[in-house]
PDB file of N, CA and C in Angstrom:
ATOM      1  N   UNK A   1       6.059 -21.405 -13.126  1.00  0.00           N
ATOM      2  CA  UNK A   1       4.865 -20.910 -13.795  1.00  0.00           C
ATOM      3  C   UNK A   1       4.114 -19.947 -12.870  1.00  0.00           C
ATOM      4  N   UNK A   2       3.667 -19.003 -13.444  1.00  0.00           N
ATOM      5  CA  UNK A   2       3.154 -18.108 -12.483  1.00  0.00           C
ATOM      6  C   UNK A   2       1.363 -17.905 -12.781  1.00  0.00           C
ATOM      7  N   UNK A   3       0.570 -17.922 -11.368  1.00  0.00           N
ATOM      8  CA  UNK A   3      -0.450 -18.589 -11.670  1.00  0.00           C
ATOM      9  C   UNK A   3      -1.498 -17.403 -11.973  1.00  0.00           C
ATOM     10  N   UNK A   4      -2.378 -17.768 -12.906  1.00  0.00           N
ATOM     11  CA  UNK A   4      -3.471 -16.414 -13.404  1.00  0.00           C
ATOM     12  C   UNK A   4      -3.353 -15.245 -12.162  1.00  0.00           C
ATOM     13  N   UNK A   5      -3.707 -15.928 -11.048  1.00  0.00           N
ATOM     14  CA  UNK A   5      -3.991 -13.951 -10.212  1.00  0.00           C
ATOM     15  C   UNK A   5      -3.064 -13.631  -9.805  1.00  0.00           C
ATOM     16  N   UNK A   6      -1.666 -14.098  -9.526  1.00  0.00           N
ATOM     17  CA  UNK A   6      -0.847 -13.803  -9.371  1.00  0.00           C
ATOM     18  C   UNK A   6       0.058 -12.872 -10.550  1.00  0.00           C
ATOM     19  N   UNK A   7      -0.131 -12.960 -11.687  1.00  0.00           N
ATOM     20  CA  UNK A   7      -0.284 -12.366 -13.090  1.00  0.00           C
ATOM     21  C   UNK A   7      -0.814 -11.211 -12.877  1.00  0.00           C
ATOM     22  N   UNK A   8      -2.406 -11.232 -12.937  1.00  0.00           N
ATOM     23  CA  UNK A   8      -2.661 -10.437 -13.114  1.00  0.00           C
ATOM     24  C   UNK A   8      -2.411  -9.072 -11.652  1.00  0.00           C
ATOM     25  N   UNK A   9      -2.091  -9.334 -10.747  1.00  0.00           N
ATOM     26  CA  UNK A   9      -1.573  -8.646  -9.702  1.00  0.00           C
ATOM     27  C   UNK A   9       0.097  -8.114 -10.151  1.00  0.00           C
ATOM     28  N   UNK A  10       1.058  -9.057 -10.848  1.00  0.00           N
ATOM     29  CA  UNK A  10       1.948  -8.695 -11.133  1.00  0.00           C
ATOM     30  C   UNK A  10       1.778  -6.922 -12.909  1.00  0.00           C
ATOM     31  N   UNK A  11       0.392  -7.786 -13.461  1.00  0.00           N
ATOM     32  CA  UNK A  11       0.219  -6.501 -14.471  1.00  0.00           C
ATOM     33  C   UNK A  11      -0.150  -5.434 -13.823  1.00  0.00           C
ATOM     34  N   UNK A  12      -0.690  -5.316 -12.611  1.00  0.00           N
ATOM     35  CA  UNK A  12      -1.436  -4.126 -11.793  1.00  0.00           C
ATOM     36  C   UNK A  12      -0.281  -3.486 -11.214  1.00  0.00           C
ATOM     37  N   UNK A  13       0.467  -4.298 -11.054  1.00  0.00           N
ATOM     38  CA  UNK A  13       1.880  -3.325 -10.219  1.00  0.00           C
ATOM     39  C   UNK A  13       2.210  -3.211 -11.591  1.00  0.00           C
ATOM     40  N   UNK A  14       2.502  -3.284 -12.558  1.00  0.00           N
ATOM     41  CA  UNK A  14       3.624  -2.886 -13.558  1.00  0.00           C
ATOM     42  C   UNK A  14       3.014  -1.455 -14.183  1.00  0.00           C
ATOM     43  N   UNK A  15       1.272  -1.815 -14.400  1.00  0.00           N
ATOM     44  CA  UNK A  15       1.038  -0.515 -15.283  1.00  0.00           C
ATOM     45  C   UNK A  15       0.446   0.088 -13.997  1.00  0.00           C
ATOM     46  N   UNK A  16       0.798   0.630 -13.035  1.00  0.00           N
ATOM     47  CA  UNK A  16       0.229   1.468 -12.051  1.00  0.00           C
ATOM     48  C   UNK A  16       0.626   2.666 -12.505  1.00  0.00           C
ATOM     49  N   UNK A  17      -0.071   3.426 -11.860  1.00  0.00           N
ATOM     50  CA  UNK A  17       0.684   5.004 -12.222  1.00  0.00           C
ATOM     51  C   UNK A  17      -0.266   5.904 -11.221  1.00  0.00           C
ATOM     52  N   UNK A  18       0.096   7.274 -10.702  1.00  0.00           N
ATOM     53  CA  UNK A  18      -0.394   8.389 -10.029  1.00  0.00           C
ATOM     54  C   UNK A  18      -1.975   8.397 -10.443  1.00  0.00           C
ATOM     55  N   UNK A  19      -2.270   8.563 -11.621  1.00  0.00           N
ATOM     56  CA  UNK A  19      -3.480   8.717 -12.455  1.00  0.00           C
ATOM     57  C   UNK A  19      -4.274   7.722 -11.944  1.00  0.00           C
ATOM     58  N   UNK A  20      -3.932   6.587 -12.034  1.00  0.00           N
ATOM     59  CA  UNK A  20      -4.725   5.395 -12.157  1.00  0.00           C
ATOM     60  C   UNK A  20      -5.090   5.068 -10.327  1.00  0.00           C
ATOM     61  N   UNK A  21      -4.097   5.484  -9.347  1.00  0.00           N
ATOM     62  CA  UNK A  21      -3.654   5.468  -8.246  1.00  0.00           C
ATOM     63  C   UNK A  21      -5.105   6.423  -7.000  1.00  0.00           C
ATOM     64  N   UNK A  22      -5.092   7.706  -7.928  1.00  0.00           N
ATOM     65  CA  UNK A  22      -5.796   8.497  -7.705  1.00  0.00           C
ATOM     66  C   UNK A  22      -7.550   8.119  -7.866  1.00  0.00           C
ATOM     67  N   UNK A  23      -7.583   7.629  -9.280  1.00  0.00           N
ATOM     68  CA  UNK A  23      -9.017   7.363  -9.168  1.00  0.00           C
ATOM     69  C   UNK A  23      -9.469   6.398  -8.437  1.00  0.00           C
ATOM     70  N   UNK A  24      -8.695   4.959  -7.897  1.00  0.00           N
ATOM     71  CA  UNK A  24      -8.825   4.328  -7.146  1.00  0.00           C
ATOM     72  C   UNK A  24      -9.036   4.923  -5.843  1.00  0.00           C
ATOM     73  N   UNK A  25      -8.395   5.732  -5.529  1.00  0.00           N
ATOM     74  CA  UNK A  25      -8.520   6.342  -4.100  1.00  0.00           C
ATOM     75  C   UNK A  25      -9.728   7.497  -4.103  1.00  0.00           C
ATOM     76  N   UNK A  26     -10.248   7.895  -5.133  1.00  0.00           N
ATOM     77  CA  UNK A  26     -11.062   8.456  -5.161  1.00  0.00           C
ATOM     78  C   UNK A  26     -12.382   7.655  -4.791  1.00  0.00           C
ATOM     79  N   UNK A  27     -12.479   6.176  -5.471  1.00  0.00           N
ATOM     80  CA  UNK A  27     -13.749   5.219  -5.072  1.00  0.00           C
ATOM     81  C   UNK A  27     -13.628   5.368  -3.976  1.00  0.00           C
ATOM     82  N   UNK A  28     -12.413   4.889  -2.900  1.00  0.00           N
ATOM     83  CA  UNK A  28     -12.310   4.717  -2.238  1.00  0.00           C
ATOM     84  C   UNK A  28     -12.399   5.901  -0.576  1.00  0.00           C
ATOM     85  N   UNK A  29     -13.066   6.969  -1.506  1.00  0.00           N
ATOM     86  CA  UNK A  29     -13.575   8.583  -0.821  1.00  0.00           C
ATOM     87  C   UNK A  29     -12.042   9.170   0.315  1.00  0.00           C
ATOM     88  N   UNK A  30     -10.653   8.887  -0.658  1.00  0.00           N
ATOM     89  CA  UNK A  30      -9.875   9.676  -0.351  1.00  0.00           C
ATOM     90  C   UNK A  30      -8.684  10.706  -0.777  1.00  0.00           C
ATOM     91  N   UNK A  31      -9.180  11.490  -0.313  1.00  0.00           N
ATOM     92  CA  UNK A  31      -8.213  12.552  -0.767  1.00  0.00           C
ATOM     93  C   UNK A  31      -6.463  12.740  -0.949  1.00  0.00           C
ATOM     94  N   UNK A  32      -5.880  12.195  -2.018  1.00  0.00           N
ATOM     95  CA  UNK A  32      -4.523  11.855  -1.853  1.00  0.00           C
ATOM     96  C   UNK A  32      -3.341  13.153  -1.738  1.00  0.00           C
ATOM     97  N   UNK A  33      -2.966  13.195   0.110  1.00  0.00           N
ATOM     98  CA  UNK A  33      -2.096  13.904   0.054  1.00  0.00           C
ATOM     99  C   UNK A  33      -0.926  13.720   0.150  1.00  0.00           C
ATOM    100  N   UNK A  34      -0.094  14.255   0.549  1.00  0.00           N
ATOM    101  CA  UNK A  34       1.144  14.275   0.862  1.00  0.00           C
ATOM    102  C   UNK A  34       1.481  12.886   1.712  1.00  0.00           C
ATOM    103  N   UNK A  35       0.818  12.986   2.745  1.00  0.00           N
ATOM    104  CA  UNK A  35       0.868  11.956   3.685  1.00  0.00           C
ATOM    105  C   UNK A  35       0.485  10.578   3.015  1.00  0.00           C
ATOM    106  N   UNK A  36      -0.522  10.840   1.998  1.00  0.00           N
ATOM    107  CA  UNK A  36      -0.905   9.367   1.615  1.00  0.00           C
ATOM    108  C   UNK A  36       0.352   8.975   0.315  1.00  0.00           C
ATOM    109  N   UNK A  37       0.525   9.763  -0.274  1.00  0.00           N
ATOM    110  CA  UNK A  37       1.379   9.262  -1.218  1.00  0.00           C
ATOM    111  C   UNK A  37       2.623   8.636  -0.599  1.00  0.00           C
ATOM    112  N   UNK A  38       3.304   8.782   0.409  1.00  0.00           N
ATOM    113  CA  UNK A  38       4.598   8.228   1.017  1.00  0.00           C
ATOM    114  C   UNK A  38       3.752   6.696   1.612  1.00  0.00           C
ATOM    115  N   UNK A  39       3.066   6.871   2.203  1.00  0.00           N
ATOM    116  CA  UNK A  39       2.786   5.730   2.259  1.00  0.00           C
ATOM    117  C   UNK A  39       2.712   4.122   1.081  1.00  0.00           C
ATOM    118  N   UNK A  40       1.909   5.590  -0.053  1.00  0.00           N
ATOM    119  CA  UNK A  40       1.623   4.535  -1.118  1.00  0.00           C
ATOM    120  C   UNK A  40       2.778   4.157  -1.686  1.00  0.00           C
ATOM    121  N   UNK A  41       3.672   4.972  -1.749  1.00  0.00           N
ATOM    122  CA  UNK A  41       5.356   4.844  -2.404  1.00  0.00           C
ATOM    123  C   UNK A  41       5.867   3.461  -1.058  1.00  0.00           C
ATOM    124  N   UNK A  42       5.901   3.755   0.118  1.00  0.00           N
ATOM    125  CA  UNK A  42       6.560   2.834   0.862  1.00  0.00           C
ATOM    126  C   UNK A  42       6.011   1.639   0.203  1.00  0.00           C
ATOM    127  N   UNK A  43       4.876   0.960   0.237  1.00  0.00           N
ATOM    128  CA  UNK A  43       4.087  -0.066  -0.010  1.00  0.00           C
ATOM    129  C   UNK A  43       4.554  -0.567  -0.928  1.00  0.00           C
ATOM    130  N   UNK A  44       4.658   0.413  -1.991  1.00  0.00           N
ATOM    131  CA  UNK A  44       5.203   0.032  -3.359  1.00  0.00           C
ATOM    132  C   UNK A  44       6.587  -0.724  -3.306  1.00  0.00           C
ATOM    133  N   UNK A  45       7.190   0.055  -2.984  1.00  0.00           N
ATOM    134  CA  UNK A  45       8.610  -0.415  -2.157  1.00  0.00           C
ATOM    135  C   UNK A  45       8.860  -1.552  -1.442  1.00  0.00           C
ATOM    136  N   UNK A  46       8.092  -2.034  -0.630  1.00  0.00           N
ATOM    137  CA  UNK A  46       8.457  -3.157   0.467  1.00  0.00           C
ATOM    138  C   UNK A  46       7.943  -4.319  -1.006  1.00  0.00           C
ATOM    139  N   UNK A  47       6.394  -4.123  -1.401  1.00  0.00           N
ATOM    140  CA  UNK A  47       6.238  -4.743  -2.326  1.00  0.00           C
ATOM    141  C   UNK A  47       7.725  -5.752  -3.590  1.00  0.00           C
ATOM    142  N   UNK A  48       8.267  -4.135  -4.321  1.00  0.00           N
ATOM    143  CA  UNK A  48       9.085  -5.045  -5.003  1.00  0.00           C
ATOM    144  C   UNK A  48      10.525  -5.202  -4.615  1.00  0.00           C
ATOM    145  N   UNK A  49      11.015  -4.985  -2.915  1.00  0.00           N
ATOM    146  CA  UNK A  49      11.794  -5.748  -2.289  1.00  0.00           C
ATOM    147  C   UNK A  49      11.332  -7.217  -1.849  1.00  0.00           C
ATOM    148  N   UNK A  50      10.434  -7.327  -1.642  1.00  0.00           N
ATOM    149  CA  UNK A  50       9.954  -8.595  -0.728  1.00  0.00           C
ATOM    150  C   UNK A  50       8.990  -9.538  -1.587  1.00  0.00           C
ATOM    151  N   UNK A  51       8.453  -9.006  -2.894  1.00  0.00           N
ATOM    152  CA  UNK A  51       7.784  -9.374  -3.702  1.00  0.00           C
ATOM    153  C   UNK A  51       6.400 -10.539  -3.008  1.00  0.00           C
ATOM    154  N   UNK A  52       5.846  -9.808  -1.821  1.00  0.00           N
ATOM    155  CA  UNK A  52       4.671  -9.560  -1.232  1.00  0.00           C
ATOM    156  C   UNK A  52       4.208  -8.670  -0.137  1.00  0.00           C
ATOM    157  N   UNK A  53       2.843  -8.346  -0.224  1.00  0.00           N
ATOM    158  CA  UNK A  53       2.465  -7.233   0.792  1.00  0.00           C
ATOM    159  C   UNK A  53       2.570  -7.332   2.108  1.00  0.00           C
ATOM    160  N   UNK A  54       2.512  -6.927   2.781  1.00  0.00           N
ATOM    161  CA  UNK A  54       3.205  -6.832   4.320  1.00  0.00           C
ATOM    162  C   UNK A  54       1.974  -6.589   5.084  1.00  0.00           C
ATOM    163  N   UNK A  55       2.259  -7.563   6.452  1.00  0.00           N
ATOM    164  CA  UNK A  55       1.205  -6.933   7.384  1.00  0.00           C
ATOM    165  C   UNK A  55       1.397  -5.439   7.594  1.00  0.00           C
ATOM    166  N   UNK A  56       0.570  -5.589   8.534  1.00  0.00           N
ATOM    167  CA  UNK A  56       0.716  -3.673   9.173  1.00  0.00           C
ATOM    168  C   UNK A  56       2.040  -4.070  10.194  1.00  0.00           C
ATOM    169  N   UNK A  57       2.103  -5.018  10.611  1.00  0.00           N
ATOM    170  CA  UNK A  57       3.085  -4.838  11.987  1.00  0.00           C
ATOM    171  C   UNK A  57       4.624  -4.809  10.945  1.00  0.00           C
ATOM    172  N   UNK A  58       4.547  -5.733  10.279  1.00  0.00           N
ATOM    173  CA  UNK A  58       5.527  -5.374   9.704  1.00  0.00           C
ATOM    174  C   UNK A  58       6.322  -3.990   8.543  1.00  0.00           C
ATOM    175  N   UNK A  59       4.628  -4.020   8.024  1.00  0.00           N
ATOM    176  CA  UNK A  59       4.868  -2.255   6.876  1.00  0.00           C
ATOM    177  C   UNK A  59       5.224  -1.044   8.466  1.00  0.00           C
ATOM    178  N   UNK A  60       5.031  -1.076   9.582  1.00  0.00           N
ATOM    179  CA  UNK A  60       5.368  -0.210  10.469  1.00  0.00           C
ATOM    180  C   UNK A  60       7.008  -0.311  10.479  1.00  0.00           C
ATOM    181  N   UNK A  61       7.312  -1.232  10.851  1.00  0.00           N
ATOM    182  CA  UNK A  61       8.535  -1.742  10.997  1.00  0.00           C
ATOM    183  C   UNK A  61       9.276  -0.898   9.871  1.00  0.00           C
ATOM    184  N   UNK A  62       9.043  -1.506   8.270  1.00  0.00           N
ATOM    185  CA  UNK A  62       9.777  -0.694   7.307  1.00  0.00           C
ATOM    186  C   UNK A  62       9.745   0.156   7.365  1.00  0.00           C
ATOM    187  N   UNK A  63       8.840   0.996   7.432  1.00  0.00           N
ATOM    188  CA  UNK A  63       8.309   2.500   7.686  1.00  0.00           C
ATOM    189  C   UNK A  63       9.423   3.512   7.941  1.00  0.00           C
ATOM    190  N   UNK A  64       9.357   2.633   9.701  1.00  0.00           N
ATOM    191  CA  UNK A  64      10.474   3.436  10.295  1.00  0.00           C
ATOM    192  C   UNK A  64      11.718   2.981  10.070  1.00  0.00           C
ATOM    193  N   UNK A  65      12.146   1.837   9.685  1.00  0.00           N
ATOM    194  CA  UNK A  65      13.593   2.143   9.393  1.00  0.00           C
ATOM    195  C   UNK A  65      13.813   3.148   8.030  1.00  0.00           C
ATOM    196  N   UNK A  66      13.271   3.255   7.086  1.00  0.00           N
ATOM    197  CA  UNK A  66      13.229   4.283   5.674  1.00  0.00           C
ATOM    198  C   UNK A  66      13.090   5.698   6.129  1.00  0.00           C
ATOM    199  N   UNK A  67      12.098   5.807   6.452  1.00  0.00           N
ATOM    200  CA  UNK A  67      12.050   7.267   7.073  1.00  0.00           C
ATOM    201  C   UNK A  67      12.313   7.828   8.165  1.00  0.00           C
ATOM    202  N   UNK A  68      13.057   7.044   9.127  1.00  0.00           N
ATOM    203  CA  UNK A  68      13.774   7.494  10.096  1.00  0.00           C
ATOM    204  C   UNK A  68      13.004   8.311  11.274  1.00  0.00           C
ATOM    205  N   UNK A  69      11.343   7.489  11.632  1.00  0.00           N
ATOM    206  CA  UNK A  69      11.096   8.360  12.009  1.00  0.00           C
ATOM    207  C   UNK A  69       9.671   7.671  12.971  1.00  0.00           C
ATOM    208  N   UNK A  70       9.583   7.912  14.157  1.00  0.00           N
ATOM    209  CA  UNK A  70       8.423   7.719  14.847  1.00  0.00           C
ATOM    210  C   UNK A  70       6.954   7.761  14.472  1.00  0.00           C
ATOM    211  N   UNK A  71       6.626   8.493  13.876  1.00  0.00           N
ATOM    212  CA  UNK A  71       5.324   8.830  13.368  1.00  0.00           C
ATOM    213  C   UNK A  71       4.657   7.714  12.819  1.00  0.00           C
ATOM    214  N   UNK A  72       5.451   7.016  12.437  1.00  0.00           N
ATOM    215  CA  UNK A  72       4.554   5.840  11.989  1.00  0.00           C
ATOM    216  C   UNK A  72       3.911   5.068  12.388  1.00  0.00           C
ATOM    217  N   UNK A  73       2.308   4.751  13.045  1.00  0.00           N
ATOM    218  CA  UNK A  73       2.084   4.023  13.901  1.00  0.00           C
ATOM    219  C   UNK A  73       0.614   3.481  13.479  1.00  0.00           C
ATOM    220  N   UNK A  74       0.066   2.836  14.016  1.00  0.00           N
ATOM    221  CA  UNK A  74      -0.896   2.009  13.615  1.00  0.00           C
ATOM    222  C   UNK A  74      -2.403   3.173  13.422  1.00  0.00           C
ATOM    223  N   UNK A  75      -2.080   4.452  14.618  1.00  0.00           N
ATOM    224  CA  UNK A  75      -3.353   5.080  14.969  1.00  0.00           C
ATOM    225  C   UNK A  75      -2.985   5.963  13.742  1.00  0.00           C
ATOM    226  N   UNK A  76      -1.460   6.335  13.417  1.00  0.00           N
ATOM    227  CA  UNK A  76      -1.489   7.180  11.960  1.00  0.00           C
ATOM    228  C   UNK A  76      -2.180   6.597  10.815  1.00  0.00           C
ATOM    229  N   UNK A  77      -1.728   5.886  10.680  1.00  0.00           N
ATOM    230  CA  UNK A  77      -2.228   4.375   9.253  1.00  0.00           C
ATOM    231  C   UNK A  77      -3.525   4.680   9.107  1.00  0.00           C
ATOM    232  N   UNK A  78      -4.225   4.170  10.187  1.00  0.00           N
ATOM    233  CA  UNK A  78      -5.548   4.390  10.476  1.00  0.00           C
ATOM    234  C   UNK A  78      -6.161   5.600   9.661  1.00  0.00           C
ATOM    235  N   UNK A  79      -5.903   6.628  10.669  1.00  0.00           N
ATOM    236  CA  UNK A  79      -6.741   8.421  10.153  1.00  0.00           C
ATOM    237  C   UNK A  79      -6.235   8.555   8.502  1.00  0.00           C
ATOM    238  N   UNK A  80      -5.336   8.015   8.009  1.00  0.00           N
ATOM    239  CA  UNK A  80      -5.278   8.152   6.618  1.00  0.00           C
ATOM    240  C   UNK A  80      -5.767   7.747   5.656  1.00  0.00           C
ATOM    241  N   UNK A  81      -6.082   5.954   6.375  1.00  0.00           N
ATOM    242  CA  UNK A  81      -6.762   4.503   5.412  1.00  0.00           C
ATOM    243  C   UNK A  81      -7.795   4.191   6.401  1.00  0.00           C
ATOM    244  N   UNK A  82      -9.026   4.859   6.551  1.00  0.00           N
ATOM    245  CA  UNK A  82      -9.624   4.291   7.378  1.00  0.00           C
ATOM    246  C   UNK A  82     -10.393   3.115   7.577  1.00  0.00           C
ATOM    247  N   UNK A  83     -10.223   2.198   6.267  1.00  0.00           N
ATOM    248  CA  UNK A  83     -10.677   1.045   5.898  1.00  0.00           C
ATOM    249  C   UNK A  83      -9.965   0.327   6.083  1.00  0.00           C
ATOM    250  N   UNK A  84      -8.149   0.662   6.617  1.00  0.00           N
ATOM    251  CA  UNK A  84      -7.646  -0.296   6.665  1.00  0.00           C
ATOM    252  C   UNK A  84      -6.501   0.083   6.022  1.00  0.00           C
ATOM    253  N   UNK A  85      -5.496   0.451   6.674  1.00  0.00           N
ATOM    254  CA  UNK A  85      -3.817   0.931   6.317  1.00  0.00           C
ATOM    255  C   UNK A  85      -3.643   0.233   4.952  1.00  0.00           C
ATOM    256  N   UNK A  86      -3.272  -1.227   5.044  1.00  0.00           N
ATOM    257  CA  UNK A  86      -3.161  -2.740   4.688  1.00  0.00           C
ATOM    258  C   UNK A  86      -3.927  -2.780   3.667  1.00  0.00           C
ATOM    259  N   UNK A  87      -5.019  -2.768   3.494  1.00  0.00           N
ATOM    260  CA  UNK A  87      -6.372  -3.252   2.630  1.00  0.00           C
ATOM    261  C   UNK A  87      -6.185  -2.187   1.968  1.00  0.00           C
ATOM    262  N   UNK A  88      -6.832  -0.418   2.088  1.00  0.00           N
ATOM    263  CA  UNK A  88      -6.808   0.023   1.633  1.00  0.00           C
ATOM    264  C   UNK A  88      -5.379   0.645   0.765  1.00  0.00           C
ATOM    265  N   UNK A  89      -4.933   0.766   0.911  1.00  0.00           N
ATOM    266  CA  UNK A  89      -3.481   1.245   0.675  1.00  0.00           C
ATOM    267  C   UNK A  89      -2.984   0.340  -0.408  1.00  0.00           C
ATOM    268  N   UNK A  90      -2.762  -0.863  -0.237  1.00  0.00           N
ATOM    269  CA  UNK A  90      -2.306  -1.840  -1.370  1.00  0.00           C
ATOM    270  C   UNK A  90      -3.479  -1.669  -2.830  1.00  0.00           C
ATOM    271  N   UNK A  91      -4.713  -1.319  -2.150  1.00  0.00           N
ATOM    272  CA  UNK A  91      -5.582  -1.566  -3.472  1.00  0.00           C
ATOM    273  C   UNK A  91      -5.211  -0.078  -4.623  1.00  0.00           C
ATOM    274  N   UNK A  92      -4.377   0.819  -3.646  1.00  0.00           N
ATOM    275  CA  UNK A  92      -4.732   2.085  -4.510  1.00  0.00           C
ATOM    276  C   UNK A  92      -3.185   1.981  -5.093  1.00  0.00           C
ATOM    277  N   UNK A  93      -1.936   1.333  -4.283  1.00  0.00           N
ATOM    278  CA  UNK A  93      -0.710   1.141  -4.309  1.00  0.00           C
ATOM    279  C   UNK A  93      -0.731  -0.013  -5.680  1.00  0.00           C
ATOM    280  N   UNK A  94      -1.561  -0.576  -6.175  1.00  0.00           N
ATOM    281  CA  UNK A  94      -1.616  -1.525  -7.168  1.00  0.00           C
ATOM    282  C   UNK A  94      -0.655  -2.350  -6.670  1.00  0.00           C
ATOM    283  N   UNK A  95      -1.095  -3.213  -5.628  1.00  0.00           N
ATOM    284  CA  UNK A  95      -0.252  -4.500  -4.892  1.00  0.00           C
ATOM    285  C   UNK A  95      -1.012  -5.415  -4.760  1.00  0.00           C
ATOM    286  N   UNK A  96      -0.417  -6.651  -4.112  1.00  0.00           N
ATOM    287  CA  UNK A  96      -2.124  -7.904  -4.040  1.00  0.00           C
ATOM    288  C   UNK A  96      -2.350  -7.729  -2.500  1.00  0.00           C
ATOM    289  N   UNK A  97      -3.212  -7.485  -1.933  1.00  0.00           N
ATOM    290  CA  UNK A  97      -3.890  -7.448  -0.542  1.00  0.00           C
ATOM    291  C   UNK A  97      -3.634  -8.982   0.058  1.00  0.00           C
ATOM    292  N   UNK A  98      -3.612  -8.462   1.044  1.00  0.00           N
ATOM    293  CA  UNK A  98      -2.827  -9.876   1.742  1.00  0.00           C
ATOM    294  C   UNK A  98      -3.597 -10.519   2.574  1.00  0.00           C
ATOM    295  N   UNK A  99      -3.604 -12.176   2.421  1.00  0.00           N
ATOM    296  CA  UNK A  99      -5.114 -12.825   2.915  1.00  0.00           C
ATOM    297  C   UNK A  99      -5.933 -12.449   4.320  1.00  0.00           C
ATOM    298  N   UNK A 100      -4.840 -11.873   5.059  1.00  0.00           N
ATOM    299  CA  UNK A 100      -5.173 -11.375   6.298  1.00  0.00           C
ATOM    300  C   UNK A 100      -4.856 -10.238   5.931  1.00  0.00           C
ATOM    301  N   UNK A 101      -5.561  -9.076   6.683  1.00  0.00           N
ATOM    302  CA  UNK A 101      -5.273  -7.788   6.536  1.00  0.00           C
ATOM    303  C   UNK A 101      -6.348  -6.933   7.506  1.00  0.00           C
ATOM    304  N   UNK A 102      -5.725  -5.692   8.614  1.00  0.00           N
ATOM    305  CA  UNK A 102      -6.585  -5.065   8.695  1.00  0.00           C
ATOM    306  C   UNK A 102      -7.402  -3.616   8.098  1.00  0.00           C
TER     307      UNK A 102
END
């Protein structure tokens, strides 16, 4: 049985979309570029491999094995989500934020 908020976190990932993605990140006073959308796509990703959100130490980890690539690091995360790689990112990624998070 799957329990009410867990539901309704599972309807938030299903009807997500760019549109909906955007105005969230707009409350959230950011400008979605290039850089933020791969992120939000990774998230999305680890999400419905692992079917929960990931710390930061670990969303780094995926990061770089997918994109093959150094850049990914906690001080990047940061200047993009400045509320919080983790926190912010999942809320605009339509994922459930994870009880710890920075």
């Amino acid at each position: 049985m799957i329990h009410k908020n867990q539901q309704k976190y599972l309807d938030i990932y299903l009807q997500w979309n760019k549109k909906k993605a955007i105005n969230i990140a707009k409350k959230e006073l950011i400008s979605m570029k290039k850089n933020h959308w791969e992120v939000i796509f990774l998230l999305r990703k680890f999400y419905k491999e692992f079917n929960f959100t990931p710390n930061i130490r670990m969303f780094i980890n995926f990061a770089k094995k997918i994109l093959k690539t150094e850049k990914i690091n906690s001080i990047y995360l940061f200047k993009l989500f400045p509320k919080g790689p983790i926190h912010q990112g999942s809320k605009i990624a339509g994922i459930p934020k994870p009880s710890r998070c920075l």
